[in-house]
N, C-alpha and C. Protein backbone atom coordinates (compact mmCIF):
# COMPACT_ATOMS: atom_id res chain seq x y z
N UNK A 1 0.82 -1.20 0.00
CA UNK A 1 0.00 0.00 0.00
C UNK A 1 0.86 1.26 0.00
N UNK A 2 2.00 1.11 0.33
CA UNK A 2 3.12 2.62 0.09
C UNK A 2 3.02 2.97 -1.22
N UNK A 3 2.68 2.03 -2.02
CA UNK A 3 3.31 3.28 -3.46
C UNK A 3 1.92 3.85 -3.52
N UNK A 4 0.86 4.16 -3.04
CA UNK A 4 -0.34 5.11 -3.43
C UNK A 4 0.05 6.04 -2.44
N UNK A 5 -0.32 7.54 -2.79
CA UNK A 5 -0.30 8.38 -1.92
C UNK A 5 -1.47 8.56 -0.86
N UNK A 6 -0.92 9.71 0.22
CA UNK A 6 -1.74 9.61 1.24
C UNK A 6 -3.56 10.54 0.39
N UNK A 7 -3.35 11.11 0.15
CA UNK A 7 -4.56 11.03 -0.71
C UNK A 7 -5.58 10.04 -1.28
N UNK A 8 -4.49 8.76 -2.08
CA UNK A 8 -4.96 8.06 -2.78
C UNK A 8 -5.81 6.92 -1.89
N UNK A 9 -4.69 7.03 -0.64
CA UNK A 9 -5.29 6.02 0.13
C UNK A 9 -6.24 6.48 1.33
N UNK A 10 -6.61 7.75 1.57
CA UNK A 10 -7.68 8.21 2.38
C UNK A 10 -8.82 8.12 1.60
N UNK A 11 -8.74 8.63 -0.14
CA UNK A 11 -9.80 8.15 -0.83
C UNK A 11 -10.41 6.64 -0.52
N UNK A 12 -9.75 5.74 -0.92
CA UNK A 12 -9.98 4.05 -0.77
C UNK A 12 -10.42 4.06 0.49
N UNK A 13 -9.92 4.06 1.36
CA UNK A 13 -10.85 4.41 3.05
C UNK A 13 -11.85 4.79 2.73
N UNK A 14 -11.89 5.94 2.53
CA UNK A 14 -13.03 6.54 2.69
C UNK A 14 -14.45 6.08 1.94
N UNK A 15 -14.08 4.68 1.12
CA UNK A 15 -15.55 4.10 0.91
C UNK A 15 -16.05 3.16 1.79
N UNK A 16 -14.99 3.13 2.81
CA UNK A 16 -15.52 2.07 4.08
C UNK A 16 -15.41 0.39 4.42
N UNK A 17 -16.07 0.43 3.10
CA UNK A 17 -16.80 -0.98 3.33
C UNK A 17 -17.33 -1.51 1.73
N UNK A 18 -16.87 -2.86 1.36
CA UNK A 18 -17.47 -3.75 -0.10
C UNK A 18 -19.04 -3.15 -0.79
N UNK A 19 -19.88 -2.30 -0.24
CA UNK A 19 -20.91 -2.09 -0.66
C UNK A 19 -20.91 -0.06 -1.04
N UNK A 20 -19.66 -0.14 -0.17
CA UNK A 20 -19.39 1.60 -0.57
C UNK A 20 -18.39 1.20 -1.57
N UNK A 21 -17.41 0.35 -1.74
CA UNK A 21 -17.21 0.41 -3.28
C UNK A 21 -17.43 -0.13 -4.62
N UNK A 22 -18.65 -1.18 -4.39
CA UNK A 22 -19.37 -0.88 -5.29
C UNK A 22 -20.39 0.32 -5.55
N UNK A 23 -20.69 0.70 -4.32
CA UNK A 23 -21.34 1.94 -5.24
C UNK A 23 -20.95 2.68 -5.91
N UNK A 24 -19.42 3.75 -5.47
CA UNK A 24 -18.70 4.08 -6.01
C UNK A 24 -18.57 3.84 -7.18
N UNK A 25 -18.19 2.33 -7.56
CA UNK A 25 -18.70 2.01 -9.53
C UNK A 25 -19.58 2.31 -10.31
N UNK A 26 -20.69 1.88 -9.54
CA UNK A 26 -21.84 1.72 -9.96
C UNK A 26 -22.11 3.40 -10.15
N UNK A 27 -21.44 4.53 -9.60
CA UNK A 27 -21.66 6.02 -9.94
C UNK A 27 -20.79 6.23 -11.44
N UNK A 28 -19.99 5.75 -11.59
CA UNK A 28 -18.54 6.22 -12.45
C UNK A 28 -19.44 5.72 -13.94
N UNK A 29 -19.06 6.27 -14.89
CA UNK A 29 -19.94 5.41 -16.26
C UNK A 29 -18.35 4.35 -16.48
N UNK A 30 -19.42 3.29 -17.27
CA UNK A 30 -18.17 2.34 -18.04
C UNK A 30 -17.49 2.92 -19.18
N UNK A 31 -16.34 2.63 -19.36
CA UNK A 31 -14.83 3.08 -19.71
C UNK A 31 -14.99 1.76 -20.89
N UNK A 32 -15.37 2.65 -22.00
CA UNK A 32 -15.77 2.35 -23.61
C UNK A 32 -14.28 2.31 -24.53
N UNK A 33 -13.12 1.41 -23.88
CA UNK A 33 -11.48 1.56 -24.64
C UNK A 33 -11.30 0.32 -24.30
N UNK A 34 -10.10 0.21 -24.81
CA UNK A 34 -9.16 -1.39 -25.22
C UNK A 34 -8.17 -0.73 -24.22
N UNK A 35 -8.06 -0.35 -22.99
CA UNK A 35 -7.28 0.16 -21.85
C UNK A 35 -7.26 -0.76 -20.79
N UNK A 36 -6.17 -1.25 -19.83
CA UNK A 36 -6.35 -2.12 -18.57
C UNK A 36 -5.44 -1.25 -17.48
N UNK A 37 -6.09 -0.34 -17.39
CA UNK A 37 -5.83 0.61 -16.16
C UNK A 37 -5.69 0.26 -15.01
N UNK A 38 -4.89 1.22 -13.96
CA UNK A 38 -4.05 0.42 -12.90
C UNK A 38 -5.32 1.29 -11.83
N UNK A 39 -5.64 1.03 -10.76
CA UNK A 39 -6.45 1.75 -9.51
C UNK A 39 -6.07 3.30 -9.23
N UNK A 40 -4.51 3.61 -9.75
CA UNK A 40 -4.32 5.06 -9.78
C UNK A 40 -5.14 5.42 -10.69
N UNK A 41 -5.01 4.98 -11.84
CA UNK A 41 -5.73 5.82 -13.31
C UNK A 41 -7.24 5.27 -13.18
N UNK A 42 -8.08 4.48 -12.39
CA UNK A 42 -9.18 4.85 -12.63
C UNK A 42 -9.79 5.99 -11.53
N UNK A 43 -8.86 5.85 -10.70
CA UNK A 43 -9.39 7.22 -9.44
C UNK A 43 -9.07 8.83 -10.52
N UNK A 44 -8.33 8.61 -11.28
CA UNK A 44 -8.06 9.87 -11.22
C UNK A 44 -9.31 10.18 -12.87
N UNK A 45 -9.55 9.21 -13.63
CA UNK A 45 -9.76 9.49 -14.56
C UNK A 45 -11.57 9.26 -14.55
N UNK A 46 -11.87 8.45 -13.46
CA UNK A 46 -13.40 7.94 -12.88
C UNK A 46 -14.16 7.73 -13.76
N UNK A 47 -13.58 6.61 -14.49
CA UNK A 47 -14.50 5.73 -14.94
C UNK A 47 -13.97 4.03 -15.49
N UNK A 48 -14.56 3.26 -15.46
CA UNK A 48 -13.47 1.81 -15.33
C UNK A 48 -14.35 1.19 -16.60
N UNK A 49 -14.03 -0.01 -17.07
CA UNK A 49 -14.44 -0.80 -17.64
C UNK A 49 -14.29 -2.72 -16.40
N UNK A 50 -14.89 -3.65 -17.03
CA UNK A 50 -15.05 -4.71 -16.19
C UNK A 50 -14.12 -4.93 -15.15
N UNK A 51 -12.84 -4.85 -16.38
CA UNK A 51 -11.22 -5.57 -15.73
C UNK A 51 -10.88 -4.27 -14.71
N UNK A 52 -11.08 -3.28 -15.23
CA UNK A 52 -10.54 -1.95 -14.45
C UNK A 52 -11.09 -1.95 -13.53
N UNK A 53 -12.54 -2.21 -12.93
CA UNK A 53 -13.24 -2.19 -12.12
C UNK A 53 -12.72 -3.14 -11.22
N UNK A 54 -12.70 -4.18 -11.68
CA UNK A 54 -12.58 -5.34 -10.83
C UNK A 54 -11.02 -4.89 -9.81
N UNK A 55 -10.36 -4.40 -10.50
CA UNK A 55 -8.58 -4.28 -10.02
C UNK A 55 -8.88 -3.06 -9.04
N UNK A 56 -9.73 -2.27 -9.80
CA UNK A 56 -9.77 -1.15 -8.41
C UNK A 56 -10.43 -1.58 -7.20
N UNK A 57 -11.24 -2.48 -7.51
CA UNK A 57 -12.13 -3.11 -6.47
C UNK A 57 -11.20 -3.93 -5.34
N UNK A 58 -10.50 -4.77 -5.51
CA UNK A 58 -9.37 -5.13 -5.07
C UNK A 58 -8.37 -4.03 -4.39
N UNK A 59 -7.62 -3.41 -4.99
CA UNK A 59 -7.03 -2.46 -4.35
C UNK A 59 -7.65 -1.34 -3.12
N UNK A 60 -9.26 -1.25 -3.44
CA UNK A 60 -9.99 -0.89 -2.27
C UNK A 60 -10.30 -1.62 -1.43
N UNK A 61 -10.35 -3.02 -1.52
CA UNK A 61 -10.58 -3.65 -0.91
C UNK A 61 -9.55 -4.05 0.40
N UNK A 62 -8.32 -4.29 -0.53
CA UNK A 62 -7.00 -4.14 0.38
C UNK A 62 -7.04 -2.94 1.49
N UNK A 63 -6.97 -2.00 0.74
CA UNK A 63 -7.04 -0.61 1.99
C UNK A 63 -7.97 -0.74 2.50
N UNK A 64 -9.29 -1.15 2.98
CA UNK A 64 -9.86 -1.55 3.98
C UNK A 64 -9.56 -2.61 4.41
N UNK A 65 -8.54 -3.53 4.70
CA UNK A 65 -8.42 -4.71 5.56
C UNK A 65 -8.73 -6.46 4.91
N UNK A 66 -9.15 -6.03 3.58
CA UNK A 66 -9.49 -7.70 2.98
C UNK A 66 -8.30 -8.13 2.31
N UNK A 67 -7.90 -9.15 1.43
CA UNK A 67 -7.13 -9.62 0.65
C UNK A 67 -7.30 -8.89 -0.75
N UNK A 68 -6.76 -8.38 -1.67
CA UNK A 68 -7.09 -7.86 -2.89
C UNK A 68 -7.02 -9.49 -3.86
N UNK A 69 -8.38 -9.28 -4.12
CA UNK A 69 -9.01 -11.09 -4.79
C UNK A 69 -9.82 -10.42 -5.88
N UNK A 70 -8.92 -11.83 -7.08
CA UNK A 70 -9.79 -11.55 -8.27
C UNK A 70 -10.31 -12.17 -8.45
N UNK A 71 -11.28 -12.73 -9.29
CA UNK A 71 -12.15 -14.22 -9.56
C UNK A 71 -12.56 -13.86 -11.35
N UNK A 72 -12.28 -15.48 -12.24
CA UNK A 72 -12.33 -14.19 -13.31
C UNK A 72 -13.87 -15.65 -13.51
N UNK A 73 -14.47 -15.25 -14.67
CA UNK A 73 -15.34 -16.07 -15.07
C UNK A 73 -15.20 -16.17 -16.63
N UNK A 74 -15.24 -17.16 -17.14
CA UNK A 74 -14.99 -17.68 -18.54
C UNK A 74 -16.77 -17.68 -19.29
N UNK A 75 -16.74 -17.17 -20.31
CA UNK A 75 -17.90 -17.60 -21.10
C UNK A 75 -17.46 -17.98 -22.81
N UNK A 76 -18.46 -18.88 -23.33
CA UNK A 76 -18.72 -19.19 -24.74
C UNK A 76 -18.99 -18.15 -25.56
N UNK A 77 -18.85 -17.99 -26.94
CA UNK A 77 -18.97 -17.24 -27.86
C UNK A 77 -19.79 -15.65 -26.67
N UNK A 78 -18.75 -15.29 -26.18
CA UNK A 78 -18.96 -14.32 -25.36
C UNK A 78 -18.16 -13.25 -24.65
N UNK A 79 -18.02 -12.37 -24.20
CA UNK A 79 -16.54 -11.58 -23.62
C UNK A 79 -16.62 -13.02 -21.72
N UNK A 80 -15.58 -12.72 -21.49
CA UNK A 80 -15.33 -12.74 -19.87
C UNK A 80 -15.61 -11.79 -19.33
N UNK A 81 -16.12 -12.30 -17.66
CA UNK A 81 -15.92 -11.52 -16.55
C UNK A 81 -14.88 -11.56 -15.64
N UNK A 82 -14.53 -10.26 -15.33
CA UNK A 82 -13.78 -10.41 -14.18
C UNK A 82 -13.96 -9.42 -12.54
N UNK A 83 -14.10 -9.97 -11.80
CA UNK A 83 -14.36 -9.62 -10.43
C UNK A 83 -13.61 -9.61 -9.25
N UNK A 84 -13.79 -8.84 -8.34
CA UNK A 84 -13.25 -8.44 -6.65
C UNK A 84 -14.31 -9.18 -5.99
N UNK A 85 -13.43 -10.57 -5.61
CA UNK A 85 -14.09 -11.31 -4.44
C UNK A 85 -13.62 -10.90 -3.29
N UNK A 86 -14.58 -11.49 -1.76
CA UNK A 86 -14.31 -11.05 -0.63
C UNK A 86 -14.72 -12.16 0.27
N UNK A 87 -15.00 -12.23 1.45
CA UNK A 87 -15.77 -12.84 2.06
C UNK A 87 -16.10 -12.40 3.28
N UNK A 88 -17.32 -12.68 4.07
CA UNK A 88 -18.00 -12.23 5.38
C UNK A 88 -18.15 -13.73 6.04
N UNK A 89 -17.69 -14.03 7.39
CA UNK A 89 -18.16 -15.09 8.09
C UNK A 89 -18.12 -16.60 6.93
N UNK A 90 -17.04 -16.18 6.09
CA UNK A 90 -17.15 -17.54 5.49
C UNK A 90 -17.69 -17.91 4.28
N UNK A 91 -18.71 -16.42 3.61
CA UNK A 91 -19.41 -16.68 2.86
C UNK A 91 -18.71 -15.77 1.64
N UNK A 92 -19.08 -15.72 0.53
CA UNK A 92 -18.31 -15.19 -0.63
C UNK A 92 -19.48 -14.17 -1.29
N UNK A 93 -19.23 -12.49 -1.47
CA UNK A 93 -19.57 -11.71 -2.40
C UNK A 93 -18.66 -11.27 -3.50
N UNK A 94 -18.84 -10.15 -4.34
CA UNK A 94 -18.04 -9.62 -5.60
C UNK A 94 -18.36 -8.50 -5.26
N UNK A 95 -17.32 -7.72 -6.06
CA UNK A 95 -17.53 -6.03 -6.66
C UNK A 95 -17.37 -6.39 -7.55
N UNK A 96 -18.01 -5.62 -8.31
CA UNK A 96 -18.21 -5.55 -10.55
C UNK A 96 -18.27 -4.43 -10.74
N UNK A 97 -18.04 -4.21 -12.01
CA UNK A 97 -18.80 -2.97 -13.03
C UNK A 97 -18.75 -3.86 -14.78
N UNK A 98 -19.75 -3.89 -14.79
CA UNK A 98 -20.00 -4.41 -16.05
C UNK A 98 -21.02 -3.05 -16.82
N UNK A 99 -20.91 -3.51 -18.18
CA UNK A 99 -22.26 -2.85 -18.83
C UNK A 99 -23.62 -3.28 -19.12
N UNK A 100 -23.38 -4.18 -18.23
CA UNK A 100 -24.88 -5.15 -18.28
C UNK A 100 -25.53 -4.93 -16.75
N UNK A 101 -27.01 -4.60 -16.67
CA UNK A 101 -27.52 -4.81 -15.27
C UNK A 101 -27.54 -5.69 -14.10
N UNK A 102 -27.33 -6.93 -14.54
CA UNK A 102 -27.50 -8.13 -13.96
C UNK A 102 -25.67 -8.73 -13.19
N UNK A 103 -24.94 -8.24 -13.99
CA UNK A 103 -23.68 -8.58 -13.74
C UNK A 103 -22.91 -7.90 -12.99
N UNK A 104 -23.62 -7.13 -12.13
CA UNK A 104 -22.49 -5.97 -11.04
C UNK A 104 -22.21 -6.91 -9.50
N UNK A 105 -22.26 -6.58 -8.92
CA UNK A 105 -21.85 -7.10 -7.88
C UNK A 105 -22.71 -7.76 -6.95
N UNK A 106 -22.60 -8.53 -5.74
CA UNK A 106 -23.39 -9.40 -5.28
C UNK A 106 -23.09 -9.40 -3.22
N UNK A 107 -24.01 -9.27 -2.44
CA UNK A 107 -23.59 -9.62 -1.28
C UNK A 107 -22.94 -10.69 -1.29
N UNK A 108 -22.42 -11.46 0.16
CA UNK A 108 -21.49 -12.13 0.59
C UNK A 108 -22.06 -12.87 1.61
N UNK A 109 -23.36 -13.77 0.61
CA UNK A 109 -24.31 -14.98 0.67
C UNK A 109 -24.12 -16.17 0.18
N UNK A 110 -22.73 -16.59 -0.31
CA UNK A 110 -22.91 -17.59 -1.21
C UNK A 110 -21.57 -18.07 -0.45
N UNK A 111 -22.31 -19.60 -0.34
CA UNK A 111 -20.95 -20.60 0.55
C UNK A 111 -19.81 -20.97 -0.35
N UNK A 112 -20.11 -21.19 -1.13
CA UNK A 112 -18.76 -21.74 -2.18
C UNK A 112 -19.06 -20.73 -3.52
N UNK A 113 -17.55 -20.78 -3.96
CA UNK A 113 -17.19 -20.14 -5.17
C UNK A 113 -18.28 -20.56 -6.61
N UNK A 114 -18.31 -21.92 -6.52
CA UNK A 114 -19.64 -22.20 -7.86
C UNK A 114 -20.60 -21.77 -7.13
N UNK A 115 -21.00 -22.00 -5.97
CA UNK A 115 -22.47 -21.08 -5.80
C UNK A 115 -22.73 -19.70 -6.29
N UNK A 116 -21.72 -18.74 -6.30
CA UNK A 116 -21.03 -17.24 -6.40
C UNK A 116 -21.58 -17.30 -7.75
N UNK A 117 -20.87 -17.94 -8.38
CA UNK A 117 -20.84 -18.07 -10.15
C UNK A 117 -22.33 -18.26 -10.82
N UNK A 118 -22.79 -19.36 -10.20
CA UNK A 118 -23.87 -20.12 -10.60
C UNK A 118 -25.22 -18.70 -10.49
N UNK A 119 -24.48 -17.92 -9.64
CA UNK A 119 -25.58 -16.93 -9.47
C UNK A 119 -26.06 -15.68 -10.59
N UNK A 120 -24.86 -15.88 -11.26
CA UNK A 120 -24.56 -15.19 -12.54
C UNK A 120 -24.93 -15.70 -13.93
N UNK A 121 -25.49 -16.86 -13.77
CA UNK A 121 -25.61 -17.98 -15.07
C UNK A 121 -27.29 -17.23 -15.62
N UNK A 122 -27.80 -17.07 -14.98
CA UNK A 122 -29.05 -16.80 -15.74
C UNK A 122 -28.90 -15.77 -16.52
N UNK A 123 -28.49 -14.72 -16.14
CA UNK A 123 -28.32 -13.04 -16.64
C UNK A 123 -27.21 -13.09 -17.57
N UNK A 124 -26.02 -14.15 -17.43
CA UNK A 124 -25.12 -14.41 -18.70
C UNK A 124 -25.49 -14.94 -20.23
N UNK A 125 -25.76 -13.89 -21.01
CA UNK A 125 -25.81 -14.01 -21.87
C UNK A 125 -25.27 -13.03 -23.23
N UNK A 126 -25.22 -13.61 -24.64
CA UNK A 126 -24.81 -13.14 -25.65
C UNK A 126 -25.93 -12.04 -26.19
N UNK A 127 -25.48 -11.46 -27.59
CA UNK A 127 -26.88 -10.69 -28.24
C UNK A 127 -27.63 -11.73 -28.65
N UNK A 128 -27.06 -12.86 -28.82
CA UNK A 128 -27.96 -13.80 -29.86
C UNK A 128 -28.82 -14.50 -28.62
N UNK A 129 -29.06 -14.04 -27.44
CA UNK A 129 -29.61 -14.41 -26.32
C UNK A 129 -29.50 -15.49 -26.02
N UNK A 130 -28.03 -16.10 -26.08
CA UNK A 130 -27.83 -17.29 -25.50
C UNK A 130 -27.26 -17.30 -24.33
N UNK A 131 -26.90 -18.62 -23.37
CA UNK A 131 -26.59 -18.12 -22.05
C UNK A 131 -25.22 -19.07 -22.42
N UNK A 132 -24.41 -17.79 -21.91
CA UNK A 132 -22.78 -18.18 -22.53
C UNK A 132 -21.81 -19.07 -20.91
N UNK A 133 -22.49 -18.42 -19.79
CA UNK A 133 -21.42 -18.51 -18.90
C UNK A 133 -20.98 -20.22 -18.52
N UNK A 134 -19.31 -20.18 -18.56
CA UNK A 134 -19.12 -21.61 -18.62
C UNK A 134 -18.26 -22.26 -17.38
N UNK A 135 -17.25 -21.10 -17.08
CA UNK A 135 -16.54 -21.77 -16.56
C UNK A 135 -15.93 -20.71 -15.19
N UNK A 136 -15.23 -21.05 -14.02
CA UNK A 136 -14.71 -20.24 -12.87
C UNK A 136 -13.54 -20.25 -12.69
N UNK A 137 -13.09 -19.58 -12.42
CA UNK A 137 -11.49 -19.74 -11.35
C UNK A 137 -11.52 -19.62 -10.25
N UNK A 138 -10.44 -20.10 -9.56
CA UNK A 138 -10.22 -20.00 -8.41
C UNK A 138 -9.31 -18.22 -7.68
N UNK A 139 -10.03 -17.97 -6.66
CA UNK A 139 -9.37 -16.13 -6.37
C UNK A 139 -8.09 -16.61 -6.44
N UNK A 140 -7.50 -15.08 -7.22
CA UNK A 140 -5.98 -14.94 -7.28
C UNK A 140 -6.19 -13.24 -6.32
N UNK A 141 -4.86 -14.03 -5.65
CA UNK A 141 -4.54 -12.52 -5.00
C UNK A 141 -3.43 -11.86 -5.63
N UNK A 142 -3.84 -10.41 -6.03
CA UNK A 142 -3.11 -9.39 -6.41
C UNK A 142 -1.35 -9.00 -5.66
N UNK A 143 -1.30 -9.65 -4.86
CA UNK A 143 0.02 -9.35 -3.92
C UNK A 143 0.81 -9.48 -4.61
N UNK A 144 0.89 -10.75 -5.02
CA UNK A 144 1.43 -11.51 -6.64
C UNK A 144 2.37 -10.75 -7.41
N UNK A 145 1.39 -9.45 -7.91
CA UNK A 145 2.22 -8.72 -8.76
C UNK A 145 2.38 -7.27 -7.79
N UNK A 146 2.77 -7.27 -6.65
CA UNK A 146 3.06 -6.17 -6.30
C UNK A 146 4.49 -5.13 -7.06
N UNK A 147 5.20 -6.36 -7.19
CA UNK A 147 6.44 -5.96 -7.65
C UNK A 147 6.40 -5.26 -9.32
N UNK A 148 5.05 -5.33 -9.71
CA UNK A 148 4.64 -5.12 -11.10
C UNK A 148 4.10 -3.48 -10.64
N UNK A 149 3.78 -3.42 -9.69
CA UNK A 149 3.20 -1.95 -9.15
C UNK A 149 2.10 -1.79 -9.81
N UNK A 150 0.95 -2.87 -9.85
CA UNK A 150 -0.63 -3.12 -10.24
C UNK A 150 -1.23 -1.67 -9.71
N UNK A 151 -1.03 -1.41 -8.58
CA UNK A 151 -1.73 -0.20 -8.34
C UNK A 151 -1.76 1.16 -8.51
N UNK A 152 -0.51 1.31 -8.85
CA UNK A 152 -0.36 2.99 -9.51
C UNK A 152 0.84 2.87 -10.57
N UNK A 153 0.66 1.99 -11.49
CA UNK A 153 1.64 2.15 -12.92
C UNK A 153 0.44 3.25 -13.93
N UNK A 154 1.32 3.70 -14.35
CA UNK A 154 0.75 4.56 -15.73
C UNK A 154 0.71 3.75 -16.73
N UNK A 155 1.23 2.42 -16.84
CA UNK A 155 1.15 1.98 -17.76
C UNK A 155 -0.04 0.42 -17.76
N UNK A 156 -0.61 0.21 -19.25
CA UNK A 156 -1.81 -0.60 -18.65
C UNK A 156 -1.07 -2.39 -17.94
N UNK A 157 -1.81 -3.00 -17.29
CA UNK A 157 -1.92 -3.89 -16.25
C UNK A 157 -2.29 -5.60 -17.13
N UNK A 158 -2.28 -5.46 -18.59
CA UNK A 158 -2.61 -6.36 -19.51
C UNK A 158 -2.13 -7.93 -18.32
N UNK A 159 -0.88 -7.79 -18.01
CA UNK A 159 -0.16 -8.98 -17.46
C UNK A 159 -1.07 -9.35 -16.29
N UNK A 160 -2.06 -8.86 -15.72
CA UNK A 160 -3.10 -9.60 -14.71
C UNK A 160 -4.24 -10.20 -15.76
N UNK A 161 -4.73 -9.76 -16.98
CA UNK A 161 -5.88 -10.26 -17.25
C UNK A 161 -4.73 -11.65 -18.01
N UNK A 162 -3.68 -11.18 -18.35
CA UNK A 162 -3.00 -12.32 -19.41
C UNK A 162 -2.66 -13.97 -17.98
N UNK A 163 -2.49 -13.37 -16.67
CA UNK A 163 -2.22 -14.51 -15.85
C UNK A 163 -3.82 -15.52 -15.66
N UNK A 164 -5.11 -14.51 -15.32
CA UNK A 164 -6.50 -15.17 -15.05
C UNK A 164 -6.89 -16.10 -16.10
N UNK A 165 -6.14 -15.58 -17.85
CA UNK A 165 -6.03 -16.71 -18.83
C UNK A 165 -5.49 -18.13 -18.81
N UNK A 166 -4.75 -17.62 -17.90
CA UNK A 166 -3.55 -18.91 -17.71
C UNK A 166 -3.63 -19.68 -17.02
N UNK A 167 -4.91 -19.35 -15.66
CA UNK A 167 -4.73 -20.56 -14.78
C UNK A 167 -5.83 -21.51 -14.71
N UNK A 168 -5.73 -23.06 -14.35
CA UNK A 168 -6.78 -23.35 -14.29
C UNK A 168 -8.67 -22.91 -14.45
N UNK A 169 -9.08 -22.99 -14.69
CA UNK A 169 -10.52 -22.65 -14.51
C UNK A 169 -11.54 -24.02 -14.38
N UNK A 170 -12.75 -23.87 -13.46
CA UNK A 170 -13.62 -24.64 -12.81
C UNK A 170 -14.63 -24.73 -14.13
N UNK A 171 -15.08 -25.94 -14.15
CA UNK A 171 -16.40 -26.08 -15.12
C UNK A 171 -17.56 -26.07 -14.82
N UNK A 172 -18.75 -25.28 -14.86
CA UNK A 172 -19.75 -25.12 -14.73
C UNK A 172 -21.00 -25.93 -15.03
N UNK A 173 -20.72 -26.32 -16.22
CA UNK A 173 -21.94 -27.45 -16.80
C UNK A 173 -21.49 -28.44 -17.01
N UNK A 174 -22.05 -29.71 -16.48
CA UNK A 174 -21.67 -31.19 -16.85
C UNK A 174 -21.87 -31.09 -18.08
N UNK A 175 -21.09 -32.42 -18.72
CA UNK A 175 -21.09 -32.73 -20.65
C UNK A 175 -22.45 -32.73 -20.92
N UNK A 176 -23.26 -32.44 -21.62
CA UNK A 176 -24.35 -32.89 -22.35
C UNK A 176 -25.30 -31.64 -21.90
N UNK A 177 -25.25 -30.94 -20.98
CA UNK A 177 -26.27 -29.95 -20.68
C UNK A 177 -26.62 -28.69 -21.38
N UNK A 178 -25.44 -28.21 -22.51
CA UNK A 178 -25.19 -27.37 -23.22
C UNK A 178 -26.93 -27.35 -23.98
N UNK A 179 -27.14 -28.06 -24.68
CA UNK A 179 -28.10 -28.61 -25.26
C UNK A 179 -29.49 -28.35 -24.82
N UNK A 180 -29.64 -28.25 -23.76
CA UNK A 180 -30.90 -27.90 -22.83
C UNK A 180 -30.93 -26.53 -22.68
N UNK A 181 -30.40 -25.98 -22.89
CA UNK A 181 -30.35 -24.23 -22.96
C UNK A 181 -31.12 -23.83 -23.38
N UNK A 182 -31.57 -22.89 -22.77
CA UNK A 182 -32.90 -22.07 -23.23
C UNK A 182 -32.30 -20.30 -23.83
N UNK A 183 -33.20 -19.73 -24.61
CA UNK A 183 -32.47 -18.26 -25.00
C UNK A 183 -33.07 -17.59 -24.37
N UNK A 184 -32.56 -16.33 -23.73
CA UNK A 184 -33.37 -15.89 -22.93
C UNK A 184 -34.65 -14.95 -23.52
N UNK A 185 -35.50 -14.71 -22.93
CA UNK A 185 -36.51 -13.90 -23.64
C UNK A 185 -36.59 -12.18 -24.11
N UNK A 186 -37.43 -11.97 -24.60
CA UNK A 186 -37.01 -10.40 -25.39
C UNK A 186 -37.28 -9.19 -24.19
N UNK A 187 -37.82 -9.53 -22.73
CA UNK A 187 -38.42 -9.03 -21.91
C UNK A 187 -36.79 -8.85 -20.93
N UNK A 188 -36.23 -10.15 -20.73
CA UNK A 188 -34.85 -9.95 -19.96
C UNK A 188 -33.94 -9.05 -20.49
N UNK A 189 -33.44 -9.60 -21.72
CA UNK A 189 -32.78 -9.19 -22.53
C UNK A 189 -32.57 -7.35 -22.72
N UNK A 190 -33.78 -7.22 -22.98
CA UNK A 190 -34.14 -5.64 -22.86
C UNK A 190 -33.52 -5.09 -21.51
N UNK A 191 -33.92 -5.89 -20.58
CA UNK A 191 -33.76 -5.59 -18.80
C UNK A 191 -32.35 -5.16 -19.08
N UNK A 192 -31.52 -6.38 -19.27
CA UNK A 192 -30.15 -6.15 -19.14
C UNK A 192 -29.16 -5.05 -19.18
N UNK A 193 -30.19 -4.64 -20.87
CA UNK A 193 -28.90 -3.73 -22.11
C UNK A 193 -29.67 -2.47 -21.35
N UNK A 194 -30.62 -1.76 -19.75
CA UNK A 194 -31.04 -0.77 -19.52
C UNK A 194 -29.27 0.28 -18.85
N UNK A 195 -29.41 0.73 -19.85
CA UNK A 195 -27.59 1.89 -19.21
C UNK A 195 -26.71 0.90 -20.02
N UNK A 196 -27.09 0.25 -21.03
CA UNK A 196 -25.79 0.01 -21.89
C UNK A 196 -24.93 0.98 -22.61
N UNK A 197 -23.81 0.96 -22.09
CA UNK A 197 -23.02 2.29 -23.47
C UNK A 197 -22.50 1.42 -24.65
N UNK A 198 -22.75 2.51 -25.66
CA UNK A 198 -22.01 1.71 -26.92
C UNK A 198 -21.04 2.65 -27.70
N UNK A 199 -20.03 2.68 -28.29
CA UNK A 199 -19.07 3.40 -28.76
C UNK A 199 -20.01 4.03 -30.32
């Protein structure tokens, strides 16, 4: 936490608590670039995209007292998610910022990591309204790359989304279930894309 300044880090305090920084996101609009910004550059520039979100989420998370945890989620003919896990008494929430309604963040109700995930499966979906989400990882902690200076480089942070590629990931659907998929309807769908930005 030394390389942020005392500024940087009375800011991060000063959201308290996992539900003051998601709100905090949830104020900022999504960050419409091919950019993987470090927690300095989205404070200063206030506004994130998924991955950006997720890393600042983490780094706030740290300055209040948690582990800085990522969790990424894999989908089919679809982008990935990636998220700031935490936990309360054992149980597992997220911070997000996505551009979808359904995909932001979640209390810290869910006993295991596929429960976490599984909670996300309905609202995961493509334009072609299919439901893409496939697969989990296991939290990586950010400490990792301290020596990379994840939290206040000027330069983008590509080498965290390029490691969540790299490691193992959990499978979501037994063989054969793909098939049983339903698309979601024109009523959700709509729900979702409400505050979508598009370039």
């Amino acid at each position: 936490m030394d390389e942020l300044s005392p500024k940087e880090l009375r800011f991060l305090r000063s959201l308290k608590t996992p539900a003051g920084i998601q709100r905090w996101l949830d104020d900022i609009p999504y960050h419409l670039a091919g950019t993987a910004w470090s927690p300095r550059l989205v404070m200063q520039h206030e506004t994130a995209h998924c991955l950006e979100g997720a890393i600042f989420a983490a780094a706030a998370l740290r300055a209040i007292g948690y582990p800085p945890l990522l969790f990424d989620m894999e989908a089919e003919q679809d982008t990935d998610h990636v998220m700031a896990v935490y936990q309360v008494r054992g149980h597992w929430g997220t911070i997000a910022k996505s551009n979808f309604t359904g995909c932001h963040g979640r209390d810290p109700v869910y006993r295991s990591l596929r429960e976490l995930a599984m909670s996300y499966f309905n609202l995961y979906f493509n334009h072609r309204k299919e439901r893409t989400l496939r697969n989990f990882s296991r939290p990586v902690n950010l400490t990792r790359f301290d020596k990379q200076h994840w939290m206040t480089t000027e330069k983008d942070v590509w080498f965290i989304a390029e490691y969540l590629c790299e490691i193992p990931h959990t499978r979501l659907l037994a063989p054969g279930m793909k098939r049983y998929l339903s698309r979601v309807n024109d009523r959700l769908y709509r729900a979702e894309l409400t505050g979508h930005r598009r370039k």
